[in-house]
N, C-alpha and C. Protein backbone atom coordinates (compact mmCIF):
# COMPACT_ATOMS: atom_id res chain seq x y z
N UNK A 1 -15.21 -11.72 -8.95
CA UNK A 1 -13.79 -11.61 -8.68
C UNK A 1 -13.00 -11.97 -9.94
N UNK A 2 -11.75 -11.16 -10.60
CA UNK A 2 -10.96 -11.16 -11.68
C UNK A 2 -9.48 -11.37 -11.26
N UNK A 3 -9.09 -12.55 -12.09
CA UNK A 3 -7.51 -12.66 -11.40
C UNK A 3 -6.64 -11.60 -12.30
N UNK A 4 -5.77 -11.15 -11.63
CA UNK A 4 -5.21 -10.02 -12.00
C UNK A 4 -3.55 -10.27 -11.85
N UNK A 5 -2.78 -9.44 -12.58
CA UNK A 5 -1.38 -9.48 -12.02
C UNK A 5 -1.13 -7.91 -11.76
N UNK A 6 -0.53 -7.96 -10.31
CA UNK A 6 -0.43 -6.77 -10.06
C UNK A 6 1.08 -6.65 -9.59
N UNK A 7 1.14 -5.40 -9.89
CA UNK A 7 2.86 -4.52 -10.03
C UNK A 7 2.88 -3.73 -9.00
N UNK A 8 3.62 -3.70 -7.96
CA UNK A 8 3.63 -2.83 -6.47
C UNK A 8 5.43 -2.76 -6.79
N UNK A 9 5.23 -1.52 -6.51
CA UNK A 9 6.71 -0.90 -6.32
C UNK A 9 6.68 -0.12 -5.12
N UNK A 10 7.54 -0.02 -4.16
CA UNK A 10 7.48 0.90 -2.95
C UNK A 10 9.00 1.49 -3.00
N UNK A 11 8.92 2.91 -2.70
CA UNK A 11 10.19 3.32 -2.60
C UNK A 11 10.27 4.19 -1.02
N UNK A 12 11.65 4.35 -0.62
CA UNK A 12 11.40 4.73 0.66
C UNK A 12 12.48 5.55 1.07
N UNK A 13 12.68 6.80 1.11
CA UNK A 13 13.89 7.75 1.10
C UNK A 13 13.67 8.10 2.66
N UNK A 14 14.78 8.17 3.18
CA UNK A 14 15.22 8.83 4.55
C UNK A 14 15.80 9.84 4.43
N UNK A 15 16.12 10.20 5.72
CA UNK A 15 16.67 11.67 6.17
C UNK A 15 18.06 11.90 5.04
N UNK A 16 18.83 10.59 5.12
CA UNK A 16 20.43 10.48 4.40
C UNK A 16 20.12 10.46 3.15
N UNK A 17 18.83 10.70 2.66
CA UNK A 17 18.72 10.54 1.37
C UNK A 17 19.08 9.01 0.90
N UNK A 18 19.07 8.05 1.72
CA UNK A 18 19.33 6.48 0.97
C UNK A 18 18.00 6.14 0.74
N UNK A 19 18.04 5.59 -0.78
CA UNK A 19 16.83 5.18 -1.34
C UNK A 19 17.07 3.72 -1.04
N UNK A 20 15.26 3.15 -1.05
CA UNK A 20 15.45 1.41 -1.50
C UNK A 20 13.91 1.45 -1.41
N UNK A 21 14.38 0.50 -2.55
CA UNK A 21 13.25 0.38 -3.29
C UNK A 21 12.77 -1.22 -3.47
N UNK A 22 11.77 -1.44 -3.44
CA UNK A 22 11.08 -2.84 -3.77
C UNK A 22 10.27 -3.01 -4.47
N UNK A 23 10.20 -3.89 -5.08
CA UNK A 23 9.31 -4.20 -6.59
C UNK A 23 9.22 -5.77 -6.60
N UNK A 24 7.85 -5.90 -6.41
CA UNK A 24 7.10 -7.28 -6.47
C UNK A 24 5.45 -7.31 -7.89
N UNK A 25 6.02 -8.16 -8.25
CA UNK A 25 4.94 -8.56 -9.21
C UNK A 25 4.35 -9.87 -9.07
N UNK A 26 3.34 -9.95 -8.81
CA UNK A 26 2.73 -11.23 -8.30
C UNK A 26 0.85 -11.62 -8.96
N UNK A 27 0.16 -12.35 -8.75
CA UNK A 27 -0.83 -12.48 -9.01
C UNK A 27 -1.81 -12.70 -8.15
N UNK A 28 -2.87 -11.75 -8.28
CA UNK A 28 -3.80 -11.72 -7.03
C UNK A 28 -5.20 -11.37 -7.94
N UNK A 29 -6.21 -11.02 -6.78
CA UNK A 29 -7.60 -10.88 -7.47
C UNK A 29 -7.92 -9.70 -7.39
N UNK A 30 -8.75 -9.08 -8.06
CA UNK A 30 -9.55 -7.69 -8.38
C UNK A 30 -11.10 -7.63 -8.90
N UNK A 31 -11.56 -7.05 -7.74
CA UNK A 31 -12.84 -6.78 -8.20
C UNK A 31 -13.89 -5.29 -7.33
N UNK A 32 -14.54 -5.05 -8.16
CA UNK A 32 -15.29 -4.15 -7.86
C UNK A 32 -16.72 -3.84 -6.80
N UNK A 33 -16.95 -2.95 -5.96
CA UNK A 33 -18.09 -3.06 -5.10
C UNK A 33 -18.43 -1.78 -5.14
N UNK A 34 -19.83 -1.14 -6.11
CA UNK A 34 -20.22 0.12 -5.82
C UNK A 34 -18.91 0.73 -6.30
N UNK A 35 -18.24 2.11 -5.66
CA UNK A 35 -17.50 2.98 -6.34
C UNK A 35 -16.23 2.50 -5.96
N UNK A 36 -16.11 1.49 -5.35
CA UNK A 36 -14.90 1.04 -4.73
C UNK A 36 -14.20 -0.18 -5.40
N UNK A 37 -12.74 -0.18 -5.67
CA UNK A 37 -12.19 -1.37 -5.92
C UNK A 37 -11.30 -1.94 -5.02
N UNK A 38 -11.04 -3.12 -5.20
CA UNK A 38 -10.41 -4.17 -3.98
C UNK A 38 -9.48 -4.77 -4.83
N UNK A 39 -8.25 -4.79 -4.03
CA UNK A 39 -7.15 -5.49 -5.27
C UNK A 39 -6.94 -6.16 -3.82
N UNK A 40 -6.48 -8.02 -3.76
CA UNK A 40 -6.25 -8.83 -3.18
C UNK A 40 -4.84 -9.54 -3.67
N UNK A 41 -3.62 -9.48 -2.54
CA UNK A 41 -2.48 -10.11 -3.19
C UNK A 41 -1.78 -11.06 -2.34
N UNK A 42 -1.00 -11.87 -2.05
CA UNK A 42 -0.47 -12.63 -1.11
C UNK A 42 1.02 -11.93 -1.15
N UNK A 43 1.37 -11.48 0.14
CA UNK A 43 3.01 -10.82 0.25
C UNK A 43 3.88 -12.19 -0.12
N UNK A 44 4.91 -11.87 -0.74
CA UNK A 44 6.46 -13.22 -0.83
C UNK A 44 7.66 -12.79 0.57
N UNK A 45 8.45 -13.65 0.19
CA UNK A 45 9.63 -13.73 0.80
C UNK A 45 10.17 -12.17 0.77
N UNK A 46 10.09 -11.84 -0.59
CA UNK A 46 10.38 -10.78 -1.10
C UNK A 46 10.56 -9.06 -0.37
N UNK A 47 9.41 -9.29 0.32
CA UNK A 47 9.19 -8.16 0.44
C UNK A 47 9.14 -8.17 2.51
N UNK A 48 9.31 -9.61 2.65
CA UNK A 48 9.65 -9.68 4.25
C UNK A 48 8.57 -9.96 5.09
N UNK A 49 7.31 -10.32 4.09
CA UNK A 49 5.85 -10.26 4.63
C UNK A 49 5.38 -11.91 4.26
N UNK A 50 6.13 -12.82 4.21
CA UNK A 50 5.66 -14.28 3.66
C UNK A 50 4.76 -14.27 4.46
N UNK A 51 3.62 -14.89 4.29
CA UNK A 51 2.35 -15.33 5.25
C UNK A 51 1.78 -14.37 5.68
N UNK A 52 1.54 -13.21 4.81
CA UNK A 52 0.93 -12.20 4.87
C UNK A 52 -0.34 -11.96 3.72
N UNK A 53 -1.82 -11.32 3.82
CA UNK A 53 -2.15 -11.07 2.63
C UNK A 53 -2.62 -9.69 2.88
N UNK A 54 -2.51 -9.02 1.59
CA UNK A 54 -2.84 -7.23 1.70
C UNK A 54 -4.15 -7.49 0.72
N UNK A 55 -4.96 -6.66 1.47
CA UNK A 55 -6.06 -6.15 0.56
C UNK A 55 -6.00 -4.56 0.28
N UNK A 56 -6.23 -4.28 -1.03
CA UNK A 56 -6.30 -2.27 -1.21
C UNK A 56 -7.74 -1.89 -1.17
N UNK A 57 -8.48 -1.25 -0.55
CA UNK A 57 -9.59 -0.89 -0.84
C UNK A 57 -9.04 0.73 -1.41
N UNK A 58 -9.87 0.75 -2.89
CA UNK A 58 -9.42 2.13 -3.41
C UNK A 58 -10.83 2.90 -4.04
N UNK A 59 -10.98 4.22 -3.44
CA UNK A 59 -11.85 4.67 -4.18
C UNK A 59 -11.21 5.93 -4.64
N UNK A 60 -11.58 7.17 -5.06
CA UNK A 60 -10.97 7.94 -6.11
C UNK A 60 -10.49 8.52 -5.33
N UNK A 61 -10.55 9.21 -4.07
CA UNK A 61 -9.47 9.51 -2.91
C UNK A 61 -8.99 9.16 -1.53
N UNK A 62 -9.17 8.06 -2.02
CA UNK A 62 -8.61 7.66 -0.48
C UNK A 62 -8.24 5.82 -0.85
N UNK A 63 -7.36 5.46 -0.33
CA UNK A 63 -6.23 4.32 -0.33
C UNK A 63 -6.58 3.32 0.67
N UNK A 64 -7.06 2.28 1.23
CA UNK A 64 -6.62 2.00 2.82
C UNK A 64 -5.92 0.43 2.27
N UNK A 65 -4.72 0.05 2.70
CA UNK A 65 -4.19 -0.38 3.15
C UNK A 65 -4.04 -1.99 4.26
N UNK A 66 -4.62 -3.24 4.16
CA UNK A 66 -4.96 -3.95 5.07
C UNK A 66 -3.86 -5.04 5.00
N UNK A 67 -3.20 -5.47 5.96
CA UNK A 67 -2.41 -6.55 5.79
C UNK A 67 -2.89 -7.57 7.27
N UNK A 68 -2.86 -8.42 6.73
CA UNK A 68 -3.78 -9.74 7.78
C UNK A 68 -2.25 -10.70 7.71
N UNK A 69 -2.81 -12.03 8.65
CA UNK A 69 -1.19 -12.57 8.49
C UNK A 69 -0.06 -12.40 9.70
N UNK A 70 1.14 -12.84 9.06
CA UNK A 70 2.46 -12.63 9.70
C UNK A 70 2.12 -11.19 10.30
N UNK A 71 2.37 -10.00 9.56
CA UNK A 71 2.03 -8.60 9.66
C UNK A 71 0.61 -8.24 9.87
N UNK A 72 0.57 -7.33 10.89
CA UNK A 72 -0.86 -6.66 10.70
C UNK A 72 -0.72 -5.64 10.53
N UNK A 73 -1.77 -4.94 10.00
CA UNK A 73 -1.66 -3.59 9.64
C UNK A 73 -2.37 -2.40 8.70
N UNK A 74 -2.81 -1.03 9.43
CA UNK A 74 -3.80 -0.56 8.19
C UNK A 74 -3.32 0.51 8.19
N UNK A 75 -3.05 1.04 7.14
CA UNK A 75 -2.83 2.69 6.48
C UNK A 75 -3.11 3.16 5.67
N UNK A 76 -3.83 4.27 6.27
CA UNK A 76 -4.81 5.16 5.33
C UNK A 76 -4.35 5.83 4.66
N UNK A 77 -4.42 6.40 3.40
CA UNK A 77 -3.91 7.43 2.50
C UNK A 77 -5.09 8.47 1.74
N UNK A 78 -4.86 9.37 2.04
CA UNK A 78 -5.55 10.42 1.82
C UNK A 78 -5.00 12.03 1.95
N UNK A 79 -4.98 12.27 0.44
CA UNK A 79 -4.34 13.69 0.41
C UNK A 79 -4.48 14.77 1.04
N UNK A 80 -3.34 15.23 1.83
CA UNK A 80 -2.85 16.26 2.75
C UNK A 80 -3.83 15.77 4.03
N UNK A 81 -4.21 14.61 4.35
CA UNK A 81 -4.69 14.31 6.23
C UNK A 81 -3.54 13.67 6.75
N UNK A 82 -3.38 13.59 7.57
CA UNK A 82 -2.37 12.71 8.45
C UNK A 82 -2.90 11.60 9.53
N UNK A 83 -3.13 10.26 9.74
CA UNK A 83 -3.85 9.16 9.35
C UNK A 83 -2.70 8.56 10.73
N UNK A 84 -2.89 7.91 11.93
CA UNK A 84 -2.20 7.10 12.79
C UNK A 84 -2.33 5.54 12.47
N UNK A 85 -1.60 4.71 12.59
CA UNK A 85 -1.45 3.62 12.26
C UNK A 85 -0.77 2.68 13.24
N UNK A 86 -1.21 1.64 14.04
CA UNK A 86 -0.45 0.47 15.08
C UNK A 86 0.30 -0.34 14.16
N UNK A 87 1.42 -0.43 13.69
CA UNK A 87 2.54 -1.15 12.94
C UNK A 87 2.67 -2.54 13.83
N UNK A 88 2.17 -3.51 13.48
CA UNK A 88 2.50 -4.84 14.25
C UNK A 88 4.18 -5.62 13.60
N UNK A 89 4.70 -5.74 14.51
CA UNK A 89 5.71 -6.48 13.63
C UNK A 89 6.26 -7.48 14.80
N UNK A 90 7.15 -8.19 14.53
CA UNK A 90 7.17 -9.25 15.08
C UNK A 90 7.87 -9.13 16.67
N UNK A 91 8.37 -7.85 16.78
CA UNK A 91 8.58 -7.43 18.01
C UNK A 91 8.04 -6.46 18.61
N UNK A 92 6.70 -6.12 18.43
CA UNK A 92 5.81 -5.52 19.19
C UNK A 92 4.87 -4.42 18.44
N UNK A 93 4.43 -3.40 18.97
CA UNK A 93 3.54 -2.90 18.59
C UNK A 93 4.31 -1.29 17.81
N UNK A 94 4.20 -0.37 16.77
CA UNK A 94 4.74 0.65 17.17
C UNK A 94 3.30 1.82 16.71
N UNK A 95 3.55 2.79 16.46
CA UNK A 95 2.49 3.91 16.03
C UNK A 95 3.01 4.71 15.43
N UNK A 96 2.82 4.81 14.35
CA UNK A 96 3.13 5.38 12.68
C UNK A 96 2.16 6.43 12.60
N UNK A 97 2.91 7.79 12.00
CA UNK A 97 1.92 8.45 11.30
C UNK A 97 2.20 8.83 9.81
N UNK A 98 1.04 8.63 8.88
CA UNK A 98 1.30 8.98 7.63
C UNK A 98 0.47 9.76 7.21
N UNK A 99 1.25 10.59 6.48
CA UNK A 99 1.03 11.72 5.65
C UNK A 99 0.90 11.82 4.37
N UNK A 100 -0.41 11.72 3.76
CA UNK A 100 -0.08 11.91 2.28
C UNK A 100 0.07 12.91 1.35
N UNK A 101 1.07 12.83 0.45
CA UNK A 101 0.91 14.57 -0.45
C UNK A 101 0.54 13.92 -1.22
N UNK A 102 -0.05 13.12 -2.20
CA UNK A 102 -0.18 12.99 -3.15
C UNK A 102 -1.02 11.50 -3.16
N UNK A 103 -2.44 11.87 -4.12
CA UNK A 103 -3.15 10.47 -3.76
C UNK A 103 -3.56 10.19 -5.66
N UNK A 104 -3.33 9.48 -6.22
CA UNK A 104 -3.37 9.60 -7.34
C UNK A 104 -4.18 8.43 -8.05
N UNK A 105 -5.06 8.20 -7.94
CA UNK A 105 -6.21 7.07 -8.31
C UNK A 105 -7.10 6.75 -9.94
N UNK A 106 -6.73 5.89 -11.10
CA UNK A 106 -6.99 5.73 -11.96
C UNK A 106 -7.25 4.42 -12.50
N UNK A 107 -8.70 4.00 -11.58
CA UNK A 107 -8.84 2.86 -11.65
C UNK A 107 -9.96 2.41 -12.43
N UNK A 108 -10.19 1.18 -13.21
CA UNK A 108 -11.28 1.34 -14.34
C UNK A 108 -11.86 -0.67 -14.04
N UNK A 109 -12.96 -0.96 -15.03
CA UNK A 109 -13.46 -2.27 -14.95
C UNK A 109 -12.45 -3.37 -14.64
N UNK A 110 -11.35 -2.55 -15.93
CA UNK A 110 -10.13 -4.07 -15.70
C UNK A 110 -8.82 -3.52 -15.09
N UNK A 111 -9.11 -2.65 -14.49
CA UNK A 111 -7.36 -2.73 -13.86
C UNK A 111 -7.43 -1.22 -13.86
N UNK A 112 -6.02 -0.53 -13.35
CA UNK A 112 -5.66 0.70 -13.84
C UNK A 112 -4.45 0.56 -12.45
N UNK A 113 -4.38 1.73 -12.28
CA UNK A 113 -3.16 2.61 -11.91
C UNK A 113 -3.19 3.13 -10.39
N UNK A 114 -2.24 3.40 -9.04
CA UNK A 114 -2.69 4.05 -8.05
C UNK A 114 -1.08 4.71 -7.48
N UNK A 115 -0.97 5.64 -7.23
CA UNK A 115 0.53 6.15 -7.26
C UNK A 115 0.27 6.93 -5.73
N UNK A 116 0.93 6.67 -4.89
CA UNK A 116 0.65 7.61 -3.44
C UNK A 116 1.99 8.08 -3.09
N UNK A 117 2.11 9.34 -2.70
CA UNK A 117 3.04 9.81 -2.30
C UNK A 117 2.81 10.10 -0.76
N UNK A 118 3.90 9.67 0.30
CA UNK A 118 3.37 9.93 1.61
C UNK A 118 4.69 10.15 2.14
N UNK A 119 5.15 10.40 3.52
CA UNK A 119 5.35 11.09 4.70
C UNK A 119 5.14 9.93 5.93
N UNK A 120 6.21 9.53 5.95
CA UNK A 120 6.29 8.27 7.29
C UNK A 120 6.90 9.01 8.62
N UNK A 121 6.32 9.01 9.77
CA UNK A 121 6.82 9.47 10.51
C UNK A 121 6.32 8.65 12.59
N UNK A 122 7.00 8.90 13.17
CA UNK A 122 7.70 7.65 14.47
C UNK A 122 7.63 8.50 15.60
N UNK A 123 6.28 8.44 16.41
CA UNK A 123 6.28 9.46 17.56
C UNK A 123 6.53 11.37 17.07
N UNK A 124 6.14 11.33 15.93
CA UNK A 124 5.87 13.22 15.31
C UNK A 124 7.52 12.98 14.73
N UNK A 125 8.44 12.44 14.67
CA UNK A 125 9.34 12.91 14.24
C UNK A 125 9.61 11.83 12.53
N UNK A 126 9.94 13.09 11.51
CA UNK A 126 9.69 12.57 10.23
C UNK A 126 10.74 11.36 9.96
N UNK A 127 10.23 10.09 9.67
CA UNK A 127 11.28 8.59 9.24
C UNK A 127 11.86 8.83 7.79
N UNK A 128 10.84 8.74 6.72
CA UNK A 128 10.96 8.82 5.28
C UNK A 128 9.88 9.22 4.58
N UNK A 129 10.51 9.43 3.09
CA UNK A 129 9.38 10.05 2.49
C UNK A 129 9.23 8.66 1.81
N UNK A 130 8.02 8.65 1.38
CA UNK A 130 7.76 7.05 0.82
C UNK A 130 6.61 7.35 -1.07
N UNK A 131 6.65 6.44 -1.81
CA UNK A 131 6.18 6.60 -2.92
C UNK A 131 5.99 5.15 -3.27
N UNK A 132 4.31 5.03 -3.34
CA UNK A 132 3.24 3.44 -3.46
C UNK A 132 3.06 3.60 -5.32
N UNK A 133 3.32 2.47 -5.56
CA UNK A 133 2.85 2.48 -6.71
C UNK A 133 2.63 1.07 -7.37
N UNK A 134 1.68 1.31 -7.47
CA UNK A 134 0.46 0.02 -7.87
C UNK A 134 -0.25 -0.03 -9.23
N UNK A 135 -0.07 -1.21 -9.82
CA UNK A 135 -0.90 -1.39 -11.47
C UNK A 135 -1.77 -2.69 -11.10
N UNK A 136 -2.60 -2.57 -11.75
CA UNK A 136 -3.42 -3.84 -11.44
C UNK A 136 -3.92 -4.51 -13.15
N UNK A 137 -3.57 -5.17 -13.54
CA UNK A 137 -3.89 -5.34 -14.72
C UNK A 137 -5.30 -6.73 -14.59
N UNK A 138 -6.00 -6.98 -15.67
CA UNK A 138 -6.88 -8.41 -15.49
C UNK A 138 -6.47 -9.50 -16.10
N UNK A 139 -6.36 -10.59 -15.86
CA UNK A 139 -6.15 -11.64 -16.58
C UNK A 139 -7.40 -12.49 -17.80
N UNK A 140 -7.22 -12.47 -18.81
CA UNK A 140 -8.33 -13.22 -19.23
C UNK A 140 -8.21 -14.54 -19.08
């Protein structure tokens, strides 16, 4: 396991076209298993998830998503499938579907890059278009 600082930006456009965007930089761990990497981070205040931790499992196409904690929660990303998801939040349960156009994976020994473009959507009807973007750098 490598401590890492990692850069998560999420952006999230709706129907009205209102953007918002979040950007957390924090320090978490990274390490490798077979063809797969695992980036480990603790959510802040920040982002509305305190007492939350996300793990990324990433291999060259496909994303998943794990949040343990305050929040639960898993979402899959994988270009052009559409992926159901149980959204836990603090007032109940909901069912998400996401869509990805774009899965973009450039990940190496010490760090690299993961950019997802997806398609949020609430009982079939489309919420926002959303854009993940993740750096994972290593710490020496």
């Amino acid at each position: 396991m490598k401590k890492a600082i990692i850069s998560v930006k999420g952006t999230q456009k709706n129907d009205r076209e209102e953007v918002d965007t979040i950007e957390l930089v924090t320090e978490g761990n990274f390490y490798v298993k077979g063809n797969t990497f695992y980036v480990v981070y603790e959510e802040s205040e920040l982002s509305g998830m305190d007492g939350t931790t996300t793990t990324l499992k990433i291999t060259r196409d496909k994303v998943t998503l794990l949040r343990f904690g305050t929040n639960k929660s898993k979402m899959v990303f994988e270009k052009n499938k559409r992926h159901e998801t149980d959204y836990q939040t603090p007032y109940g349960k909901i069912l998400l579907g996401v869509l990805s156009t774009d899965v973009n994976v450039n990940m190496g020994e010490s760090g690299g890059e993961v950019n997802i473009k997806y398609v949020l959507d609430l009982n079939n009807r489309k919420v926002s278009n959303n854009e993940l973007y993740l750096k994972v750098r290593e710490v020496n």
